[in-house]
C-alpha atoms as a PDB file:
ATOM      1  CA  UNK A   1     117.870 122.057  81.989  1.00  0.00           C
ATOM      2  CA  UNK A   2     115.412 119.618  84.240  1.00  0.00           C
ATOM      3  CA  UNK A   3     116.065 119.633  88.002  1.00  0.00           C
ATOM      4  CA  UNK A   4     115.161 116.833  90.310  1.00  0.00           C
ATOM      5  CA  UNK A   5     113.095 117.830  93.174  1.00  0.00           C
ATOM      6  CA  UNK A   6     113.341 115.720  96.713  1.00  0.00           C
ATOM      7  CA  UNK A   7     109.975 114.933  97.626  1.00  0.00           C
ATOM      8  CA  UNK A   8     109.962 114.892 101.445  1.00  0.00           C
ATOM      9  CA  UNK A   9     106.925 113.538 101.592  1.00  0.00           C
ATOM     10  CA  UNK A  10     108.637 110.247 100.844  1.00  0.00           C
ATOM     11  CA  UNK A  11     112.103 110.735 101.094  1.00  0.00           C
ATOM     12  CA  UNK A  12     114.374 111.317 104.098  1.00  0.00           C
ATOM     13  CA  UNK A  13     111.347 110.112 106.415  1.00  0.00           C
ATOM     14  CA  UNK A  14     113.759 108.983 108.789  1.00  0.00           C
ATOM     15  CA  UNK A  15     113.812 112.460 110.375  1.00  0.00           C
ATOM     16  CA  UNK A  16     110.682 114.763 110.922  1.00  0.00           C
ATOM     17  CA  UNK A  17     109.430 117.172 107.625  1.00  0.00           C
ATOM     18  CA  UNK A  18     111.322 120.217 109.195  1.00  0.00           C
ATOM     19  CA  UNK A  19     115.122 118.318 109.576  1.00  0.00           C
ATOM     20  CA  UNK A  20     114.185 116.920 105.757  1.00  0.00           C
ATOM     21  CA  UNK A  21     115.033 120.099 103.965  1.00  0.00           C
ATOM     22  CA  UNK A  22     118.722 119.965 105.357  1.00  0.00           C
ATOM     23  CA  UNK A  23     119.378 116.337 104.769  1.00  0.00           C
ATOM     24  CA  UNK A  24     117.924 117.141 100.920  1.00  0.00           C
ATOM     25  CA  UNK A  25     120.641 120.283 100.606  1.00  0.00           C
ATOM     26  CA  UNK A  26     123.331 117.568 101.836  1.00  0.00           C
ATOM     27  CA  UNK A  27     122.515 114.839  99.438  1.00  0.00           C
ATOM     28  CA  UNK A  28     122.683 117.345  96.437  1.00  0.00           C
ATOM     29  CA  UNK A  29     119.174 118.551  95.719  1.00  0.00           C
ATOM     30  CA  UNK A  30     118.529 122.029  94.503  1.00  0.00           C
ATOM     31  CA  UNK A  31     114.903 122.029  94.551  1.00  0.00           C
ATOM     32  CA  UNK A  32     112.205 120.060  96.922  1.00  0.00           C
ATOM     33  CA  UNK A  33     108.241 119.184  96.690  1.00  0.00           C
ATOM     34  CA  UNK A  34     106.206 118.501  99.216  1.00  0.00           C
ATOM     35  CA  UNK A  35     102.844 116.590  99.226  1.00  0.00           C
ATOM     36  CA  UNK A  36     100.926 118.400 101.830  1.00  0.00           C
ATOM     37  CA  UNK A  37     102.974 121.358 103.295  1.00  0.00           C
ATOM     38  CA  UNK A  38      99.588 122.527 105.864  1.00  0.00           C
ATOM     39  CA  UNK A  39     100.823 120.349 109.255  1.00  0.00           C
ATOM     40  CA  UNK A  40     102.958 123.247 109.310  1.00  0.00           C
ATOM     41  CA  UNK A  41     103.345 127.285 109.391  1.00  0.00           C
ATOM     42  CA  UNK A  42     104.325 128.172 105.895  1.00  0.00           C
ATOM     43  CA  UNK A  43     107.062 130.685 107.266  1.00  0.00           C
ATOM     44  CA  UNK A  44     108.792 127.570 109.779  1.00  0.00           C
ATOM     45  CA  UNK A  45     108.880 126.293 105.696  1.00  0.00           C
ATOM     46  CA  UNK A  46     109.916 129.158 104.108  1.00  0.00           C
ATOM     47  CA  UNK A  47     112.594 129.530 106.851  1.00  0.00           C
ATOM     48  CA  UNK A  48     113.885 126.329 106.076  1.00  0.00           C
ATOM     49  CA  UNK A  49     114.118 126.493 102.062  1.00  0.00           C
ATOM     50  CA  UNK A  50     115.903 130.296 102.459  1.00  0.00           C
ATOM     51  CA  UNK A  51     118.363 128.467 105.353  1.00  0.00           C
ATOM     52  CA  UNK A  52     119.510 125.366 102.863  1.00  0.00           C
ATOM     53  CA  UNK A  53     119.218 127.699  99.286  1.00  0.00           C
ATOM     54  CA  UNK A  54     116.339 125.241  98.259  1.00  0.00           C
ATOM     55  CA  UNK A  55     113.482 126.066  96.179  1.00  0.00           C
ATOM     56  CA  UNK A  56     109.905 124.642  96.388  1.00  0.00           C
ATOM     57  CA  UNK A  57     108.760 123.474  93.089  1.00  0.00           C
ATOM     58  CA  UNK A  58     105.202 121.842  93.818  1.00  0.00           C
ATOM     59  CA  UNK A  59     103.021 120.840  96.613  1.00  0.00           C
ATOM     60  CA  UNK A  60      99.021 119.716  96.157  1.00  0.00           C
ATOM     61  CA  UNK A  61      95.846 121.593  96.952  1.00  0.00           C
ATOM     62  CA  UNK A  62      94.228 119.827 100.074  1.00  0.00           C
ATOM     63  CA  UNK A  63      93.452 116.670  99.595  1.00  0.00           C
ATOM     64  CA  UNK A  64      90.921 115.356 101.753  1.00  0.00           C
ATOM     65  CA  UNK A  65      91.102 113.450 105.224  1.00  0.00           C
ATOM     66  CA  UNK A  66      94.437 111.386 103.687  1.00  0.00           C
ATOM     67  CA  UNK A  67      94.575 109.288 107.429  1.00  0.00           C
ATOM     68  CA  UNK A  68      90.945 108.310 106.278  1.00  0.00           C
ATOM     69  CA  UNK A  69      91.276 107.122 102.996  1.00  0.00           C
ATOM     70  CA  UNK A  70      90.999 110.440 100.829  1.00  0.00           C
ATOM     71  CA  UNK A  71      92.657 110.940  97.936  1.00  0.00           C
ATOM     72  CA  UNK A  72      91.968 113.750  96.319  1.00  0.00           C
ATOM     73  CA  UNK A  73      88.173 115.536  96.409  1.00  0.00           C
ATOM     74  CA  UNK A  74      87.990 117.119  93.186  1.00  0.00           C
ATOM     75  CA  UNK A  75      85.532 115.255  91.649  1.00  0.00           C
ATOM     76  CA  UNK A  76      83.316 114.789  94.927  1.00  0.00           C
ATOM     77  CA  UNK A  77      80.124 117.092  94.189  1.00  0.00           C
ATOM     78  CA  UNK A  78      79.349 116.849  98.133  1.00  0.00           C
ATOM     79  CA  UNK A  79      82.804 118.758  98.777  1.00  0.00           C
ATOM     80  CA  UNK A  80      82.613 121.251  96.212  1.00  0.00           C
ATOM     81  CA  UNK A  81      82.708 124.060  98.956  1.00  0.00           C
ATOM     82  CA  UNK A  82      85.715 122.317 100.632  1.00  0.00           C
ATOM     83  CA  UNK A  83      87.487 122.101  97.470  1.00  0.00           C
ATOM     84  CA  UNK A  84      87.455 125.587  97.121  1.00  0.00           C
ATOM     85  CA  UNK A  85      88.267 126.599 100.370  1.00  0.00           C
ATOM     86  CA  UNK A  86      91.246 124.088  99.871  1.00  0.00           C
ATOM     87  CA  UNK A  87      92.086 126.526  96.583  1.00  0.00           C
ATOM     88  CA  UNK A  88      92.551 129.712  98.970  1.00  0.00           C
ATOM     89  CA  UNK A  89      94.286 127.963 101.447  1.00  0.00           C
ATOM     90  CA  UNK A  90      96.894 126.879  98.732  1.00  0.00           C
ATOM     91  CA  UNK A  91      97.199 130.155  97.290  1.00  0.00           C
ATOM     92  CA  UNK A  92      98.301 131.259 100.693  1.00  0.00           C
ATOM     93  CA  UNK A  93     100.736 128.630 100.741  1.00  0.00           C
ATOM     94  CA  UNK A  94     102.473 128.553  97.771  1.00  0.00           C
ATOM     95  CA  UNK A  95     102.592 132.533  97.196  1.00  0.00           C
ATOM     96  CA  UNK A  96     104.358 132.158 100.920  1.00  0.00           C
ATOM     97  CA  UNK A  97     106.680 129.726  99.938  1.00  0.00           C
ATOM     98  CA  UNK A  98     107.678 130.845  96.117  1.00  0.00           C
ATOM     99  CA  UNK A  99     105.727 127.849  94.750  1.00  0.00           C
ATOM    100  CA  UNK A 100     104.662 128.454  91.013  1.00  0.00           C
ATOM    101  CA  UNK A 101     102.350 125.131  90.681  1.00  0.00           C
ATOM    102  CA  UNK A 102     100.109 123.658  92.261  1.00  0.00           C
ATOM    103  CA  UNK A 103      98.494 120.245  91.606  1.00  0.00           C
ATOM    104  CA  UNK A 104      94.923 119.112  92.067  1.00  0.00           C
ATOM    105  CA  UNK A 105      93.977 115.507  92.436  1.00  0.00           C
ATOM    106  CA  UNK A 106      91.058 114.580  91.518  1.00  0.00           C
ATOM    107  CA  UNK A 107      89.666 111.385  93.701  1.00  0.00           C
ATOM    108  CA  UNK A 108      87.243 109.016  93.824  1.00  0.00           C
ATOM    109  CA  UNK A 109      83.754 109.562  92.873  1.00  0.00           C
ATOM    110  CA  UNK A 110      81.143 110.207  95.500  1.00  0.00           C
ATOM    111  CA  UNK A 111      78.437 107.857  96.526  1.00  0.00           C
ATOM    112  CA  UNK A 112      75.748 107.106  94.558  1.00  0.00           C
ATOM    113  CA  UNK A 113      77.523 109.303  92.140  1.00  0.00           C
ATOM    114  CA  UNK A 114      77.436 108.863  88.238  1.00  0.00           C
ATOM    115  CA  UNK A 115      79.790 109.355  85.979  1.00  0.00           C
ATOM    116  CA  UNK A 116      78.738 111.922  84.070  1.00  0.00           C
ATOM    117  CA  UNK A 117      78.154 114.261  87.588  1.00  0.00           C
ATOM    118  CA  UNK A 118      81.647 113.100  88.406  1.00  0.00           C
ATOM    119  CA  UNK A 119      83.765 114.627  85.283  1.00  0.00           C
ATOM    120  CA  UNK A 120      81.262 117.512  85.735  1.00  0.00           C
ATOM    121  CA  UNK A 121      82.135 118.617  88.680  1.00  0.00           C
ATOM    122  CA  UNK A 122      85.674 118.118  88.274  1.00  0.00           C
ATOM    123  CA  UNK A 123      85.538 120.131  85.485  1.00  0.00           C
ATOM    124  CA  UNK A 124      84.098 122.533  87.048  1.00  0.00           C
ATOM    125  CA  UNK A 125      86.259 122.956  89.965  1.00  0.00           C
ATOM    126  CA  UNK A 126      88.833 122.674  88.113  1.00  0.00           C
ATOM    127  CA  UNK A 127      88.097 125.755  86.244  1.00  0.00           C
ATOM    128  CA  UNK A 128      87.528 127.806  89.039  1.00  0.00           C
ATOM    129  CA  UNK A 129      90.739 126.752  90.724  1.00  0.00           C
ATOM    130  CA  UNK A 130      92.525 127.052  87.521  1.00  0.00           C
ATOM    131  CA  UNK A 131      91.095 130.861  87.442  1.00  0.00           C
ATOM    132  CA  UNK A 132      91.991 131.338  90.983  1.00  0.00           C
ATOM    133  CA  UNK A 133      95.390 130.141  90.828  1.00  0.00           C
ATOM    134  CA  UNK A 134      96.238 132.336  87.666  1.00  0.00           C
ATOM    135  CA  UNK A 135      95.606 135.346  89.086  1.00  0.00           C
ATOM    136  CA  UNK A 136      98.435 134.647  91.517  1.00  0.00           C
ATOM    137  CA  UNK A 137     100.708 133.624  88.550  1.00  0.00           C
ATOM    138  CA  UNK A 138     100.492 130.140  89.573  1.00  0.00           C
ATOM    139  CA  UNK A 139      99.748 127.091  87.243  1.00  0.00           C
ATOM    140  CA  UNK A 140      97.180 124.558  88.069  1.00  0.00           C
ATOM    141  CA  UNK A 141      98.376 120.854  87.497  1.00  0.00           C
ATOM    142  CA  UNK A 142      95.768 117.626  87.429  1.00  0.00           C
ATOM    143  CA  UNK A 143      97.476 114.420  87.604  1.00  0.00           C
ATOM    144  CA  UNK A 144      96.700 110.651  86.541  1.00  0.00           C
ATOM    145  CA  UNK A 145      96.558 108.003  89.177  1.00  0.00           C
ATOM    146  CA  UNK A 146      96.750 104.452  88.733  1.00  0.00           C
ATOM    147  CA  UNK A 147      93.527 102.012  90.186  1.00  0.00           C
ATOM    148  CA  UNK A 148      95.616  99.203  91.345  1.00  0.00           C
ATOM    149  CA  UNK A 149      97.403 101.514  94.012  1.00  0.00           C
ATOM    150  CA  UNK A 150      94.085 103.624  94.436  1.00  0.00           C
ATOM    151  CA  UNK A 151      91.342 101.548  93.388  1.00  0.00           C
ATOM    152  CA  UNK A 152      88.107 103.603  92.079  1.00  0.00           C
ATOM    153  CA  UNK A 153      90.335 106.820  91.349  1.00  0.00           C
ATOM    154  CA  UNK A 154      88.647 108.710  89.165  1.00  0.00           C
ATOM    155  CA  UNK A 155      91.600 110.297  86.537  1.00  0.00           C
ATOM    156  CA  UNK A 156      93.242 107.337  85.900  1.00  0.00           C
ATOM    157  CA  UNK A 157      95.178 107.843  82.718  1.00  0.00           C
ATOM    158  CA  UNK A 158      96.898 110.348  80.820  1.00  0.00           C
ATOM    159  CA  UNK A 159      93.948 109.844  77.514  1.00  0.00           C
ATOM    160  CA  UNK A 160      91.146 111.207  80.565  1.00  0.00           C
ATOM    161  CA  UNK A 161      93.274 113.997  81.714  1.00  0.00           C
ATOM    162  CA  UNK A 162      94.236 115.178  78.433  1.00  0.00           C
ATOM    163  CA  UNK A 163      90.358 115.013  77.717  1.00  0.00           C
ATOM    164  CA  UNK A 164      89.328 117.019  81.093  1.00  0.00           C
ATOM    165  CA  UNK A 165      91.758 120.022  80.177  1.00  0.00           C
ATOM    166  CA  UNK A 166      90.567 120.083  76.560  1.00  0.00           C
ATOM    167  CA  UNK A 167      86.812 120.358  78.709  1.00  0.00           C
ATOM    168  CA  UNK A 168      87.796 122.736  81.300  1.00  0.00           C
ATOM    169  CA  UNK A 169      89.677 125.362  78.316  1.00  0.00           C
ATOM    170  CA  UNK A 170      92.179 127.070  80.476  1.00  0.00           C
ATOM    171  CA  UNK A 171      95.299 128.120  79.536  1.00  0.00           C
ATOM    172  CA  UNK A 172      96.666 127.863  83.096  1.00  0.00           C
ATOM    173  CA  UNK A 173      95.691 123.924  83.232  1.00  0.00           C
ATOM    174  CA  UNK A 174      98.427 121.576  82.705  1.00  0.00           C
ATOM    175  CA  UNK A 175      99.592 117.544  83.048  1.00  0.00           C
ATOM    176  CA  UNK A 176     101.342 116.291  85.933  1.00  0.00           C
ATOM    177  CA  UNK A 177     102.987 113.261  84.445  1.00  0.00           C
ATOM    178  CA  UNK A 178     104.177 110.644  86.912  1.00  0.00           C
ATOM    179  CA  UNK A 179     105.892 107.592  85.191  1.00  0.00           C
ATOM    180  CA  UNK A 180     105.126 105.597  87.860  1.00  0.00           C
ATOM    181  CA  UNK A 181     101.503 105.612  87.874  1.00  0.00           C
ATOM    182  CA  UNK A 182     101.519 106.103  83.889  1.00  0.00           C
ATOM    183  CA  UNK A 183     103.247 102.892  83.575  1.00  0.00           C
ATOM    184  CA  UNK A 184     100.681 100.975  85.827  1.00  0.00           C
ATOM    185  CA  UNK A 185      97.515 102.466  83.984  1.00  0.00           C
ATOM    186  CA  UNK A 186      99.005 102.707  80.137  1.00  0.00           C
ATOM    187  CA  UNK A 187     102.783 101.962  79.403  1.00  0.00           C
ATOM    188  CA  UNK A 188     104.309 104.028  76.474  1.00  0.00           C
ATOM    189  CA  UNK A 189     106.170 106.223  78.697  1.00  0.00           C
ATOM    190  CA  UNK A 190     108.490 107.243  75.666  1.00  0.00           C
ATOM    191  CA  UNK A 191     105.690 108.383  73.184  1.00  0.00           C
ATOM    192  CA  UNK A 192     103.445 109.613  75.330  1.00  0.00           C
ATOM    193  CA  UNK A 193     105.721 112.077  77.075  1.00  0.00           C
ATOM    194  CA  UNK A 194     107.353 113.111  73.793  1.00  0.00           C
ATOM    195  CA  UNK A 195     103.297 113.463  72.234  1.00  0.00           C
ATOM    196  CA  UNK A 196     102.118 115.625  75.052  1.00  0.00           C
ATOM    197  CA  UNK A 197     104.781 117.462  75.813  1.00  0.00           C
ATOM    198  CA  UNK A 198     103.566 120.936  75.412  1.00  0.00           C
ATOM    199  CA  UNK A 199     100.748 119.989  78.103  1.00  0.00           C
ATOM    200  CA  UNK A 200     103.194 118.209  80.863  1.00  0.00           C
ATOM    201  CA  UNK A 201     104.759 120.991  82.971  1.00  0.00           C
ATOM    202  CA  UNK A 202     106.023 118.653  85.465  1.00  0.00           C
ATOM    203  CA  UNK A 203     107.042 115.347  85.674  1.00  0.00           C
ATOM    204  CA  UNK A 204     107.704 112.655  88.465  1.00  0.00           C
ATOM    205  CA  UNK A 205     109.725 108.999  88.769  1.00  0.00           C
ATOM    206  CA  UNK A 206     109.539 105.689  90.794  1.00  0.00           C
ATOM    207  CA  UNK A 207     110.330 102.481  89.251  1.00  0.00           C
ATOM    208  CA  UNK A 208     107.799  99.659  89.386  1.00  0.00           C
ATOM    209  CA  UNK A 209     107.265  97.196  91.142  1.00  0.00           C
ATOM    210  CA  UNK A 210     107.550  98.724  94.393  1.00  0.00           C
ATOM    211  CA  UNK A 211     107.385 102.351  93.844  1.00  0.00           C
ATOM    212  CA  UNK A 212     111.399 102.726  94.855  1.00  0.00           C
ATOM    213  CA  UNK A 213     113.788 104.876  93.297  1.00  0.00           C
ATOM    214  CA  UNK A 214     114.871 104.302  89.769  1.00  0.00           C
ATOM    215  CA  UNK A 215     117.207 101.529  88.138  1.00  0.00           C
ATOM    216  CA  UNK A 216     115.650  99.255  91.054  1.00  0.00           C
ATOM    217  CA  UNK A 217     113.008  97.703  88.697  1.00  0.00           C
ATOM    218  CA  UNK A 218     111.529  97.537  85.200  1.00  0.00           C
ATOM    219  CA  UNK A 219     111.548 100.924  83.902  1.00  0.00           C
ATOM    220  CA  UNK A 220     114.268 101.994  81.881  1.00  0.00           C
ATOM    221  CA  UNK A 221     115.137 105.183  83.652  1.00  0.00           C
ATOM    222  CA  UNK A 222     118.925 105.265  81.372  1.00  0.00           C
ATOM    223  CA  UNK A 223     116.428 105.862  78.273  1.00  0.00           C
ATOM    224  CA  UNK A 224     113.978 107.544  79.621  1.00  0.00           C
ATOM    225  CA  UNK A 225     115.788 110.287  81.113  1.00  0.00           C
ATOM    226  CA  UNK A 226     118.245 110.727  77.922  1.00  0.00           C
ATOM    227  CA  UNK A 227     114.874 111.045  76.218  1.00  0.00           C
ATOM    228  CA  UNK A 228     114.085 113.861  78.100  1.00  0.00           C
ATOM    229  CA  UNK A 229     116.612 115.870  76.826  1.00  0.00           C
ATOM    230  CA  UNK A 230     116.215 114.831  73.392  1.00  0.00           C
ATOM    231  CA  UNK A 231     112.596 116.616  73.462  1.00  0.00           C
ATOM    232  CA  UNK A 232     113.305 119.215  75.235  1.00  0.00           C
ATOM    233  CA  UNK A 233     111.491 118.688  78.417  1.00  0.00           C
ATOM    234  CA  UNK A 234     112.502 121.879  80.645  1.00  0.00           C
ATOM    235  CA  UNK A 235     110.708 121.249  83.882  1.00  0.00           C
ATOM    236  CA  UNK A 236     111.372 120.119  87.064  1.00  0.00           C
ATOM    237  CA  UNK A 237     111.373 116.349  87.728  1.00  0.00           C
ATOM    238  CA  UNK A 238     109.991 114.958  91.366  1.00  0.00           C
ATOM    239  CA  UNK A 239     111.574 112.056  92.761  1.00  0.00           C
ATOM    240  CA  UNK A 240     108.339 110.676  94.392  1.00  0.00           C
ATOM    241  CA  UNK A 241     109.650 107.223  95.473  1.00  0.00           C
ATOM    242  CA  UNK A 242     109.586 104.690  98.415  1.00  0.00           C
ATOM    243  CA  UNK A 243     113.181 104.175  99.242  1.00  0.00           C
ATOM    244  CA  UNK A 244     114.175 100.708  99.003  1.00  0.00           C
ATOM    245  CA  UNK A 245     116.521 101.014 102.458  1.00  0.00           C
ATOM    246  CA  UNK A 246     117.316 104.965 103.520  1.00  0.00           C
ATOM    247  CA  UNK A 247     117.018 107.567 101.308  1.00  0.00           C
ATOM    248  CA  UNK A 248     120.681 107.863 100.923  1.00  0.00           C
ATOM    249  CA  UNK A 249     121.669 104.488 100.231  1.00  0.00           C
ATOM    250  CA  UNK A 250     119.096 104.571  97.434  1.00  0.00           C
ATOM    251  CA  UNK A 251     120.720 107.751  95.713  1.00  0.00           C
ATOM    252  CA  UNK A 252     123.273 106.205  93.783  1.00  0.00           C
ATOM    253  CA  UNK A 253     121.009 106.701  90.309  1.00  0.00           C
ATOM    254  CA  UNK A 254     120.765 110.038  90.964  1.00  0.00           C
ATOM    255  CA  UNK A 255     124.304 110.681  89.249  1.00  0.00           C
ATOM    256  CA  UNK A 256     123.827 108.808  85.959  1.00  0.00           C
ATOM    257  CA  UNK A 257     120.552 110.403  85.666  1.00  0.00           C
ATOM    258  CA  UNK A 258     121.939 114.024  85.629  1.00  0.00           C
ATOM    259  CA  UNK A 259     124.689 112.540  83.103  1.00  0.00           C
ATOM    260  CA  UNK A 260     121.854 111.590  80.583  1.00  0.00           C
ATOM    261  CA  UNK A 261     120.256 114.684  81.085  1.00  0.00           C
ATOM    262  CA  UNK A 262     123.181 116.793  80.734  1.00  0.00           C
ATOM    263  CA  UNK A 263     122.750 118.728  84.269  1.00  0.00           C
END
């Protein structure tokens, strides 16, 4: 049966990261994500999941200089060695914190850099982190990112992502699928999650426009969830949104939403 995951990178922001994990346990989450976990000591997080009976389902390899502008440096040849430094350090992470994936973003393309160098070297890295992360038992994840919210990101739509796992061969490479971002780059939500659903091992929400939480905009979240369970779809699912008001005030679709999933 799915469970939804609080991502506390975006929700509960009212109160620092630590005090987050509490006020997710309260609201009725089993299971949290976290963008970037690395402003703090893995154990002050580990203390805090074991405290509130939470488990961490996903965070991201290091991502960059994200104050700057970074979004991901995957596909940067000039940061290859700081990609893979970022691969250790999230090994270290998740193996502290009982995290079992691990997802990759891939960025924009460096200067003066082609396109053919640019899906090279994201292949590439992506192998090796996909290697690295396997023989810790945990899955490597690449997700799609719409250009109108990051404009010049490289792995833009589900098609290109698919196409970069066939490239990179691993068993232990997988689709992040997040419906927000898939609907601004490519629509089909519906057939596309039910067609590549042996490649998707997790999946996040936010309506559009706006990025809030869902049933505040155009996205059919009543279908889309009951859909879900109609395929089979066994993962967790992160609610990576921008609360319209507070987090809590926003939560009311979070009941319906286990009803058409059947949790």
């Amino acid at each position: 049966m799915p469970r939804f995951a609080a991502n506390l990178s975006m929700l509960f922001t009212e109160a620092p990261l630590l005090e987050r994990f509490e006020r997710a346990a309260l609201a009725g989450f089993r299971a949290v994500e976290i963008q970037f976990p690395y402003e703090l000591p893995a154990a002050a997080i580990r203390a805090r999941l074991d405290t509130h009976r939470l488990a961490m389902v996903l965070h991201n390899l290091p991502a960059g200089d994200w104050a700057a502008g970074d979004r991901g440096i995957a596909c940067d040849p000039a940061r290859r060695d700081e990609f893979r430094a970022g691969v250790a350090r999230a090994i270290d992470y998740a193996t502290t914190l009982g995290v079992t994936q691990l997802n990759a973003l891939a960025g924009k393309p460096g200067t003066g850099v082609d396109d053919a160098q640019t899906r090279h070297t994201l292949v590439d890295n992506l192998r090796f982190a996909a290697r690295a992360l396997g023989a810790s038992g945990i899955r490597l994840l690449v997700e799609p990112v719409n250009r109108f919210d990051v404009p010049g990101f490289w792995l833009n739509t589900s098609a290109l992502a698919i196409s970069v796992l066939d490239e990179v061969g691993s068993d232990n490479a997988f689709l992040q699928y997040d419906v927000y971002h898939a609907q601004r780059s490519e629509g089909e939500l519906a057939a596309t999650m039910a067609r590549l659903l042996p490649r998707i091992a997790h999946i996040q929400v936010a309506d559009n426009p706006g990025r809030h939480e869902p049933g505040s905009g155009e996205i059919d979240f009543r279908f889309l969830f009951a859909h879900l369970q109609r395929i089979g779809y066994r993962g967790a699912i992160g609610c990576e949104y921008k609360p319209a008001t507070t987090t809590e005030a926003g939560l009311g679709w979070l009941a319906w939403a286990r009803t058409q999933l059947g949790a």
